[in-house]
Protein backbone atom coordinates (compact mmCIF):
# COMPACT_ATOMS: atom_id res chain seq x y z
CA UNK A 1 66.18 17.15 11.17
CA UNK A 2 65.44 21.09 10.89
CA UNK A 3 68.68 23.37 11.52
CA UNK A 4 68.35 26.88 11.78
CA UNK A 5 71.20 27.00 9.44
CA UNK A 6 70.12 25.12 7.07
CA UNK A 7 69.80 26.51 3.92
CA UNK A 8 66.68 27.03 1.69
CA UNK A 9 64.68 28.02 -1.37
CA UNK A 10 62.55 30.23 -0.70
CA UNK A 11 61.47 31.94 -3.86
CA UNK A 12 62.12 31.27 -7.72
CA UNK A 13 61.77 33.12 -11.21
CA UNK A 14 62.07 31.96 -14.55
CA UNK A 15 62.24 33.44 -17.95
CA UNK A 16 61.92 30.49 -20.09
CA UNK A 17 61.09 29.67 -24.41
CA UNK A 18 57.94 27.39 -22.05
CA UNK A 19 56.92 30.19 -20.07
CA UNK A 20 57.75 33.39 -18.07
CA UNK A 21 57.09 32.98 -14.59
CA UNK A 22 57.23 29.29 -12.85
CA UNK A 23 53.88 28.66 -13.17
CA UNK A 24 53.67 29.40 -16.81
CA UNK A 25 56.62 27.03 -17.01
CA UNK A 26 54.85 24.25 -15.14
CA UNK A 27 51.93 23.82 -17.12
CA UNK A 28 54.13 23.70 -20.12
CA UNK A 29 55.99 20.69 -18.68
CA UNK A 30 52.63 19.06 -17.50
CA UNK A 31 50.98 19.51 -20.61
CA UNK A 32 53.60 18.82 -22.79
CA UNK A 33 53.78 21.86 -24.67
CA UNK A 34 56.79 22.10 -26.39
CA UNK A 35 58.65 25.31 -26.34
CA UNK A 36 60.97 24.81 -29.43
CA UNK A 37 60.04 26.49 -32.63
CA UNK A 38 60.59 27.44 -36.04
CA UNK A 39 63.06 30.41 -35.86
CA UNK A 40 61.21 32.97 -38.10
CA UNK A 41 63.89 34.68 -39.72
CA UNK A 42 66.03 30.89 -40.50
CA UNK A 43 62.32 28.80 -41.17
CA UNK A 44 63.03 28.41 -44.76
CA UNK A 45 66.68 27.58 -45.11
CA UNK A 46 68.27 23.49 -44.26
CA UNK A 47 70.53 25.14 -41.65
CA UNK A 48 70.49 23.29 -38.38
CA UNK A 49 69.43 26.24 -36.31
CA UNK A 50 66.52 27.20 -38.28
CA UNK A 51 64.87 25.79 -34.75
CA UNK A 52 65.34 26.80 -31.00
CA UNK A 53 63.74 27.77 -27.91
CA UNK A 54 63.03 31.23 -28.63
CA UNK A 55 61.36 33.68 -25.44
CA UNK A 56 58.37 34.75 -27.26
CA UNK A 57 55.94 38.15 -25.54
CA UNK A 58 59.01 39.47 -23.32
CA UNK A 59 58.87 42.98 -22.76
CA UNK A 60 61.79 44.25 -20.85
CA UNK A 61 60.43 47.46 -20.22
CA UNK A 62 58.06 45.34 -17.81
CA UNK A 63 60.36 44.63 -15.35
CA UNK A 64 63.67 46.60 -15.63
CA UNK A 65 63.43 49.08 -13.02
CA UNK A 66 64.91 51.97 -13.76
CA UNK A 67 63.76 51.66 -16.78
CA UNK A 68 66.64 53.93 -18.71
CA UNK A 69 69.12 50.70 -17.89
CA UNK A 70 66.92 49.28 -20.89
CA UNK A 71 69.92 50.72 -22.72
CA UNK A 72 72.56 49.42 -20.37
CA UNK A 73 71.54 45.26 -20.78
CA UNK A 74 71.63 42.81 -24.13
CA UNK A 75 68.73 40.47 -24.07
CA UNK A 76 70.17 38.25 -21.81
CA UNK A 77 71.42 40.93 -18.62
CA UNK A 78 67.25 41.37 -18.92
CA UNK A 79 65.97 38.26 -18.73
CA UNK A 80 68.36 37.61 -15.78
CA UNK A 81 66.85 40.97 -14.18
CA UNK A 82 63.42 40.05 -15.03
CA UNK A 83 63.58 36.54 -13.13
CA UNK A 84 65.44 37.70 -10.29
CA UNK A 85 62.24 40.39 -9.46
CA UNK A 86 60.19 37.37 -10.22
CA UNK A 87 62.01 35.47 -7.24
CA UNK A 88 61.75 38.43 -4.92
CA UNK A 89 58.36 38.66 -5.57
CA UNK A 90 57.37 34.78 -4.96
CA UNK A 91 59.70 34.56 -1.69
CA UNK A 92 57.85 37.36 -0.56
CA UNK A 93 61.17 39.33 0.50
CA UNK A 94 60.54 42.68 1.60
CA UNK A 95 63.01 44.71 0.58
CA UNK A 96 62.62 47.76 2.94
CA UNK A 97 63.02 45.84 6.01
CA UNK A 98 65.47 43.26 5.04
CA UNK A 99 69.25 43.87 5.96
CA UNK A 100 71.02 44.78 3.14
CA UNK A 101 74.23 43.95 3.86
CA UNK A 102 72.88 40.61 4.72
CA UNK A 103 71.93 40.16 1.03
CA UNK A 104 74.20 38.78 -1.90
CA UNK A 105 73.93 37.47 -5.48
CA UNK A 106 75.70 35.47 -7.75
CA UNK A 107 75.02 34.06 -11.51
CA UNK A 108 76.16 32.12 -13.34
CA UNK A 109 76.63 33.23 -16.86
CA UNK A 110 78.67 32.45 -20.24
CA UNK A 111 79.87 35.13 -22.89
CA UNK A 112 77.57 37.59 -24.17
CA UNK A 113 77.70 38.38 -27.77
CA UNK A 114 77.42 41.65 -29.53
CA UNK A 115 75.04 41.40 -32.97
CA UNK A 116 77.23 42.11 -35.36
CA UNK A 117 75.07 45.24 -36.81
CA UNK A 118 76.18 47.13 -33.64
CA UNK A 119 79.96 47.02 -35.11
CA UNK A 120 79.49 46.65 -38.66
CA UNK A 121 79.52 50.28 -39.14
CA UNK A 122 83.13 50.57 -37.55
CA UNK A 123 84.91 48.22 -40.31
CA UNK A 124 83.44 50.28 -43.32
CA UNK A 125 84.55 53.77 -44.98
CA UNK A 126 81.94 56.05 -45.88
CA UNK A 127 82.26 54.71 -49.40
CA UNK A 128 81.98 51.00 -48.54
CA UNK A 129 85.03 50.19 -48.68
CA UNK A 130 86.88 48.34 -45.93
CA UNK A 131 90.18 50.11 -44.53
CA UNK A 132 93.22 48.31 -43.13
CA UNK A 133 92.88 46.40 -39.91
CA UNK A 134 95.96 48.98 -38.68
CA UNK A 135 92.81 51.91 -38.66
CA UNK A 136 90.27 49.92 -36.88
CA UNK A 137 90.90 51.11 -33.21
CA UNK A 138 90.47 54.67 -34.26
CA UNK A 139 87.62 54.22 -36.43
CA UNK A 140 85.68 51.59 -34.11
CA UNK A 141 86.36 54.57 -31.42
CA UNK A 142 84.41 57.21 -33.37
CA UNK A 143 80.90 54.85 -34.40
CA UNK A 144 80.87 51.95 -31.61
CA UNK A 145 78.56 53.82 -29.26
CA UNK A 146 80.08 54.53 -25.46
CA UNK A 147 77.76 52.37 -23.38
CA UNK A 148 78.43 49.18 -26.26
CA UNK A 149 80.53 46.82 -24.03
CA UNK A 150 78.74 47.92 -20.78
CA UNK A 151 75.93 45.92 -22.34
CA UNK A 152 77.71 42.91 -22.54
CA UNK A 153 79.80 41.93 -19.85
CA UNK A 154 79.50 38.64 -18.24
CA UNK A 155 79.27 39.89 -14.64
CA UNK A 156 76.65 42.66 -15.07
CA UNK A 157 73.88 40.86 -14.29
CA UNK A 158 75.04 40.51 -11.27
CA UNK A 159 75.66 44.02 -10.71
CA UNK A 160 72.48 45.13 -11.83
CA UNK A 161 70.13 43.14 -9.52
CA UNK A 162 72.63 43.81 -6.55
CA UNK A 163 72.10 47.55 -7.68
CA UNK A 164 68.20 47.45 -8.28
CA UNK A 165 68.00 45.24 -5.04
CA UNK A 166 70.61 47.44 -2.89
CA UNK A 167 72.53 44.06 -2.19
CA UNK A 168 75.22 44.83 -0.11
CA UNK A 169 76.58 41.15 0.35
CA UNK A 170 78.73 38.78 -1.42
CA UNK A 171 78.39 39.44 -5.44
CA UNK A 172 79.88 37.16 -8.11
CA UNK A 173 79.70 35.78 -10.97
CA UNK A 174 80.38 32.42 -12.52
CA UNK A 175 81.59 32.19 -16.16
CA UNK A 176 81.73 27.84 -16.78
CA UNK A 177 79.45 27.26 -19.51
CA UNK A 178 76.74 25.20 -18.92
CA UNK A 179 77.60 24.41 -15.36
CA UNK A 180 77.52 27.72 -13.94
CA UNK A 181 74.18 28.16 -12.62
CA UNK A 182 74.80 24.99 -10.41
CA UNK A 183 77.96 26.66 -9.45
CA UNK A 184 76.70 29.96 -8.75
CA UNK A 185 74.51 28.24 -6.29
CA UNK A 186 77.13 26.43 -4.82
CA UNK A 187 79.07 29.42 -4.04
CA UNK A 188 76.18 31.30 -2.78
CA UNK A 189 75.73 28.71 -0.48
CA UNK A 190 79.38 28.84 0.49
CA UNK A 191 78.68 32.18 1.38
CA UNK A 192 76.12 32.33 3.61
CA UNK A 193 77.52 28.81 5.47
CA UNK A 194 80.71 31.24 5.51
CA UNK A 195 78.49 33.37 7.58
CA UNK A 196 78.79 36.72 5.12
CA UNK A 197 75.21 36.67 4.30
CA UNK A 198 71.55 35.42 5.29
CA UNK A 199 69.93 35.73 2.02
CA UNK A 200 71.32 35.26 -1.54
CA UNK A 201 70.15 35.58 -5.06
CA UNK A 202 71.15 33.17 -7.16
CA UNK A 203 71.20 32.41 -11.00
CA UNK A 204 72.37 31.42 -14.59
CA UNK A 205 70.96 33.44 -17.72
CA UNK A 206 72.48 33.00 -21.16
CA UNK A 207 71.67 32.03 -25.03
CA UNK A 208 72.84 29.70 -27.09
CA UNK A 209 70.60 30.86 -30.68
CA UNK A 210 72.53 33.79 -30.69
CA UNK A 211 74.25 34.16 -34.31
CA UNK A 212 77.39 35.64 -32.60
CA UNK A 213 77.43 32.17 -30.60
CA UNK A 214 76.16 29.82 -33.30
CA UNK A 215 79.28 31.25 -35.67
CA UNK A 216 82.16 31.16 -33.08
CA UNK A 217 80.88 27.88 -31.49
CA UNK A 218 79.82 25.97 -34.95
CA UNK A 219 76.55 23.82 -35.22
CA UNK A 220 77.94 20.26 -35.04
CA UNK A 221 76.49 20.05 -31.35
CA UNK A 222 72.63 20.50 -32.68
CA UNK A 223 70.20 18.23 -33.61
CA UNK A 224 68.99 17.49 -36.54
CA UNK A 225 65.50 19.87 -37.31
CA UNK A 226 63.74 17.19 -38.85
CA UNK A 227 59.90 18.40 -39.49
CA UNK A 228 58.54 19.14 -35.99
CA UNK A 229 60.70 20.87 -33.74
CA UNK A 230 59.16 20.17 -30.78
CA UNK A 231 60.34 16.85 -31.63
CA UNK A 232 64.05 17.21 -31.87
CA UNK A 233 65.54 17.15 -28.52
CA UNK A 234 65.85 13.74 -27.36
CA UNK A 235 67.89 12.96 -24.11
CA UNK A 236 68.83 9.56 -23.73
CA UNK A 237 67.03 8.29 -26.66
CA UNK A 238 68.40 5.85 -29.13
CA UNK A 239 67.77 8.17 -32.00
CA UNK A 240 69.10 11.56 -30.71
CA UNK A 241 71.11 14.07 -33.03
CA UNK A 242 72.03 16.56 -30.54
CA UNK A 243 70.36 19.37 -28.63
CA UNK A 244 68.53 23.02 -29.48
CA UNK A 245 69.95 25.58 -28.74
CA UNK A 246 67.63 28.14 -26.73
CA UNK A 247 67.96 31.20 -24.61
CA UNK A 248 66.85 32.25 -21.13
CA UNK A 249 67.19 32.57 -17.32
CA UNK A 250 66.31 31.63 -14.08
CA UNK A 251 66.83 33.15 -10.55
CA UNK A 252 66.34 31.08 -7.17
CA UNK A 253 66.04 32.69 -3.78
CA UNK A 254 68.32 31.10 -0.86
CA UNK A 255 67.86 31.84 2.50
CA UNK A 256 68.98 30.87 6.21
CA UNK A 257 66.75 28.84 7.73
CA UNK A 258 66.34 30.93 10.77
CA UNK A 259 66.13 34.29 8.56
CA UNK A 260 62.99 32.49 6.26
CA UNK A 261 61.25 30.72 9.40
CA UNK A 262 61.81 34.75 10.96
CA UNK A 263 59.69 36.62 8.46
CA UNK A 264 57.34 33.43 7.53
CA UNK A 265 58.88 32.11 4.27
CA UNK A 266 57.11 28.87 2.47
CA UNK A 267 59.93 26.82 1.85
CA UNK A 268 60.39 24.66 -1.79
CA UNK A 269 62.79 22.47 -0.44
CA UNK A 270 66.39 22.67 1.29
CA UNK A 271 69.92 22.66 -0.15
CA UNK A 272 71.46 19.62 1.45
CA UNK A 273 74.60 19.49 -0.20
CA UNK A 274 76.58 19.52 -3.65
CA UNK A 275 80.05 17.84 -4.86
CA UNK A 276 81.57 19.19 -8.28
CA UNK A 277 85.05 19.72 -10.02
CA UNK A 278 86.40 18.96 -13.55
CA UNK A 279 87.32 15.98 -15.32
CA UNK A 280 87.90 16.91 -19.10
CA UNK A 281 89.70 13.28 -20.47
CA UNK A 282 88.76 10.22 -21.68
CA UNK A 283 84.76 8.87 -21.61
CA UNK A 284 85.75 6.32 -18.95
CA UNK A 285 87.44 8.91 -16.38
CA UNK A 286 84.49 11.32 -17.14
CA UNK A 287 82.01 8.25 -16.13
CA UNK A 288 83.99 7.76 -12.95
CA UNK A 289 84.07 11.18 -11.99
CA UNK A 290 80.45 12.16 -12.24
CA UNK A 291 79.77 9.24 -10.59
CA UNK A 292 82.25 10.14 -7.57
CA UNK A 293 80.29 13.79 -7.63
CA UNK A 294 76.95 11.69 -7.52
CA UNK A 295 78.03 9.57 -4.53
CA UNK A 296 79.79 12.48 -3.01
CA UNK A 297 76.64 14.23 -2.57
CA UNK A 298 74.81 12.03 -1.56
CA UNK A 299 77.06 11.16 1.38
CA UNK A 300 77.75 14.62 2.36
CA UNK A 301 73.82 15.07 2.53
CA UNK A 302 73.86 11.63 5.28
CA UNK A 303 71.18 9.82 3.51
CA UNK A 304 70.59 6.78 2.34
CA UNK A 305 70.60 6.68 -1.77
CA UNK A 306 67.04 5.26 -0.85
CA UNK A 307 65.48 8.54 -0.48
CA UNK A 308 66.74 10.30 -3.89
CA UNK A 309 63.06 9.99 -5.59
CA UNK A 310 64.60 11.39 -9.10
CA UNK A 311 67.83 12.48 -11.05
CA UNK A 312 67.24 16.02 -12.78
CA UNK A 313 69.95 15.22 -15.37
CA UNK A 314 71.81 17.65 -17.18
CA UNK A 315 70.12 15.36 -20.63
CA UNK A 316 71.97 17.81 -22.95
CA UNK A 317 70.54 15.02 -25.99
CA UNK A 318 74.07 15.56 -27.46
CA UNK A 319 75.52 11.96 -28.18
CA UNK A 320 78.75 11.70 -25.57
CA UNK A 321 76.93 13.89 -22.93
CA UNK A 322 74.09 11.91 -22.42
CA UNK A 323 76.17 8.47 -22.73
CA UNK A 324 78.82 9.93 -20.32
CA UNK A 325 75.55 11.08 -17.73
CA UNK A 326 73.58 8.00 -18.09
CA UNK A 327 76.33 5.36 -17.17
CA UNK A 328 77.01 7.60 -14.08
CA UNK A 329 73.56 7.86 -12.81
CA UNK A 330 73.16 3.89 -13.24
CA UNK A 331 76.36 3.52 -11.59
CA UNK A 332 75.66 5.78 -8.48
CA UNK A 333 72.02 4.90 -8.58
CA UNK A 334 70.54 2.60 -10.36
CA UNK A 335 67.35 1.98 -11.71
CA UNK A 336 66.48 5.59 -10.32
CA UNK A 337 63.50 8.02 -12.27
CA UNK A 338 65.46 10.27 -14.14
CA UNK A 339 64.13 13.29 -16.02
CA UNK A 340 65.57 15.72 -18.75
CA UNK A 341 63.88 18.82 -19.30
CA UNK A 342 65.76 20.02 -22.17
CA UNK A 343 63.70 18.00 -24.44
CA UNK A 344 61.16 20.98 -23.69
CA UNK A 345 62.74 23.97 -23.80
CA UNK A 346 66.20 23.44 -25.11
CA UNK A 347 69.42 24.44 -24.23
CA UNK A 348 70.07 27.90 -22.99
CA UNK A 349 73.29 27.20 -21.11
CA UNK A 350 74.19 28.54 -17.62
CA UNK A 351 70.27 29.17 -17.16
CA UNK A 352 69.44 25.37 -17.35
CA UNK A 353 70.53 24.13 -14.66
CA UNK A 354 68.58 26.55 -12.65
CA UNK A 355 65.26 26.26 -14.24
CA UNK A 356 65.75 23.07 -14.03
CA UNK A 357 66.12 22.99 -10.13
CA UNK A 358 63.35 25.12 -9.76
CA UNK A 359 61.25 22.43 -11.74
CA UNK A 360 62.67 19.58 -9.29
CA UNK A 361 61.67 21.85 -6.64
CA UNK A 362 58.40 22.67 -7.43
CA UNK A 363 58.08 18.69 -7.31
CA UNK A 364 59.56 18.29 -4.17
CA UNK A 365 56.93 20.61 -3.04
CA UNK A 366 53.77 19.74 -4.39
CA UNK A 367 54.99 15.82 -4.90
CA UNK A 368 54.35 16.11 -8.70
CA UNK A 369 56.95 16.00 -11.27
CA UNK A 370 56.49 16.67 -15.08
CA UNK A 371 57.74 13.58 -17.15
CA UNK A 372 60.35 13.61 -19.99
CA UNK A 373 59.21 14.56 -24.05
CA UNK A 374 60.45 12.99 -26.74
CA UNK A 375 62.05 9.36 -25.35
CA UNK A 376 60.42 6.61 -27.15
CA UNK A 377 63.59 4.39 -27.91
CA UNK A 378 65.98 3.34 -25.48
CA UNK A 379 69.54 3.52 -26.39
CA UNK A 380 71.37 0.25 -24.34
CA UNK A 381 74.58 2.75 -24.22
CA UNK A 382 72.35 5.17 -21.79
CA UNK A 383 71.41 2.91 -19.39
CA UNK A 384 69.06 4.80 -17.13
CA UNK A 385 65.36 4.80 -16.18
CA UNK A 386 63.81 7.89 -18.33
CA UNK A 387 60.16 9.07 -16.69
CA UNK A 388 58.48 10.02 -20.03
CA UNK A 389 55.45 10.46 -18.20
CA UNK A 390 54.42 12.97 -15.32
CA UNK A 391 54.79 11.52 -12.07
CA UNK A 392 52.30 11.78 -8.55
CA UNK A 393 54.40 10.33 -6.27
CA UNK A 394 55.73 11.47 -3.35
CA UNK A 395 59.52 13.06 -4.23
CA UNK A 396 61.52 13.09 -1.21
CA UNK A 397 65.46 14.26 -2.37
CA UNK A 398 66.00 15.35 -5.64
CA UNK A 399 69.73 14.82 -7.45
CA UNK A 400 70.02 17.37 -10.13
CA UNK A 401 73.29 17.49 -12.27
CA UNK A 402 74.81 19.77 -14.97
CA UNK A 403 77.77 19.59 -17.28
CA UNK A 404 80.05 21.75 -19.47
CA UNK A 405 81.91 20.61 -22.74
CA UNK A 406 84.89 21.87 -21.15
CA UNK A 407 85.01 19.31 -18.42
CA UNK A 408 82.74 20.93 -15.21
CA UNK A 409 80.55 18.58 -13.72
CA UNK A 410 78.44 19.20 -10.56
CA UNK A 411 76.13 17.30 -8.31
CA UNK A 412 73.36 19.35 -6.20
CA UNK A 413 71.06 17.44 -3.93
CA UNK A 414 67.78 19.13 -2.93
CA UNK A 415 65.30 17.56 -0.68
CA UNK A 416 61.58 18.18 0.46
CA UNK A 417 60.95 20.45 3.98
């Protein structure tokens, strides 16, 4: 039954190694075209992350408005600018007549990491030589430029599309690895149930190919390259290495239903409910407790598990994860469809749960799903029901679920208007 307070997608933007723009990204998934690559500058060395979903043909200068911020963003405060105009612009949201201090946003983000050419200059003399660690401050004062850290902080995505978008509302961000998109949109939804806002911007944009990243975070979590990357992310399969590390963002329009039905807003799909928290011990309490999240969910939507068409798993392809995830879903579910989209476009952290809800509901929608790359083996330890192939059917409630190494785990359900 319709509420005028229920709460809805309304618009969505994506800035993804498969595609910029939803559509882009759909075709991608449909067609399987794989966006994991040879990094260019890595292709010829046996490190692990000579591969990774790379964003190939962005231009910032395309959507960062005014464009002098350029200077302001790293790659990833862009890409999280870029897809939030790309969900204003597919909700149809008019700006100028919209109340502004009925709009919010929140992201979800992770650290962002300096390249180390923008400091190198502060830990050198002018004759090469490198000074004691006592004269760093004062040296790193005089050649770090002024604007360096403004660039990198984890909540200035945030600011700048509450800035560019005169957002008045609730702003936040969420810094929980991998989970944070999910949990950005969970507290944007908080919000406007809260009754602070109408309309909300919500998102996850971050990087995991980043060298900064790869050296303070060490490579045992990737797969193996092997000799075609598109090949090397394999959730759930019996003969998966790990997962590829990729970059991106997405950005998801939420509305009140009474504001979109006001000013004519198709609806994807509605936000029925979500159950989360974090369970960072053994295997066997991490199993239970996803599974609790799972069932939570679904019983705070009021529906029968009957009407959950597909699991949008988190399908990270790293060994634990996916054993950890699968056992859950089977135990909450059953034999449900499950898909994992990471097989496509890799891991880009706090952006993939996002994306991926955008791709669950674009299905929801248009009752066509994309199916699942790279699962030809089933591993009995991840007992769950992998779609490998696209799907036609009619997709009623979507589950979709992502985790952090450090123990977050959160439970969205999503189902069709």
């Amino acid at each position: 039954m319709k509420n005028d307070n229920d709460i809805v997608f309304t618009g969505l933007g994506v800035v993804s190694p498969s595609g910029i723009g939803i559509s882009s990204l759909m075709d991608s998934l449909f067609n399987e075209k794989s966006g994991i690559q040879l990094r260019d500058e890595f292709a010829e060395s046996e490190w692990p992350f000579r591969i990774g979903g790379m964003i190939k043909g962005f231009e910032g200068k395309k959507f960062i408005k005014p464009r002098k911020n350029l200077k302001l963003m790293c790659r990833e405060i862009q890409f999280g600018f870029a897809a939030a105009t790309m969900a204003i612009e597919d909700a149809g949201l008019d700006l100028e007549s919209h109340d502004s201090s009925r709009l919010g946003v929140v992201c979800g983000t992770d650290t962002f990491y300096a390249d180390p050419s923008s400091l190198m200059d502060s830990f050198y003399t002018e004759d090469g030589s490198v000074p004691p660690i006592s004269e760093w401050t004062v040296r790193a004062m005089k050649t770090i430029e002024p604007l360096w850290m403004l660039k990198y902080l984890p909540n200035m995505t945030a600011a700048h599309v509450a800035i560019f978008l005169d957002a008045q509302g609730p702003n936040n961000s969420i810094i929980q690895r991998d989970a944070s998109g999910l949990l950005a949109m969970v507290e944007a939804a908080d919000a406007i149930r809260r009754g602070w806002a109408d309309t909300m911007v919500i998102g996850g944009t971050g990087s995991k190919i980043h060298p900064t990243f790869l050296s303070y975070h060490g490579t045992d979590w990737l797969a193996h390259p092997g000799d075609d990357p598109a090949t090397a992310c394999k959730p759930f399969d019996k003969q998966r290495s790990g997962t590829v590390a990729s970059e991106g963002a997405g950005m998801i329009l939420i509305e009140r239903r009474k504001t979109a039905d006001a000013r004519g807003a198709k609806i994807y799909g509605k936000l029925s409910s979500f159950d989360y928290g974090c369970c960072n011990s053994d295997e066997d309490s991490q199993i239970e407790f996803l599974t609790k999240k799972i069932n939570g969910a679904i019983q705070k939507a009021g529906i029968d598990k009957s009407q959950v068409t597909h699991v949008n798993s988190h399908g990270s392809a790293e060994i634990l994860s996916d054993r950890i995830e699968a056992k859950a879903i089977n135990n909450a579910l059953g034999d449900i469809d499950v898909v994992a989209f990471k097989s496509n476009f890799g891991n880009m952290g706090p952006a993939g749960g996002i994306i991926e809800s955008a791709v669950s509901l674009k299905a929801l929608s248009e009752n066509r799903l994309p199916g699942t790359m790279n699962y030809l083996e089933p591993d009995a330890e991840c007992p769950v029901n992998v779609q490998a192939a696209a799907s036609d059917a009619e997709q009623k409630a979507a589950i979709k679920i992502s985790i952090s190494n450090t123990g977050q785990m959160v439970a969205v359900l999503m189902e069709a208007e």
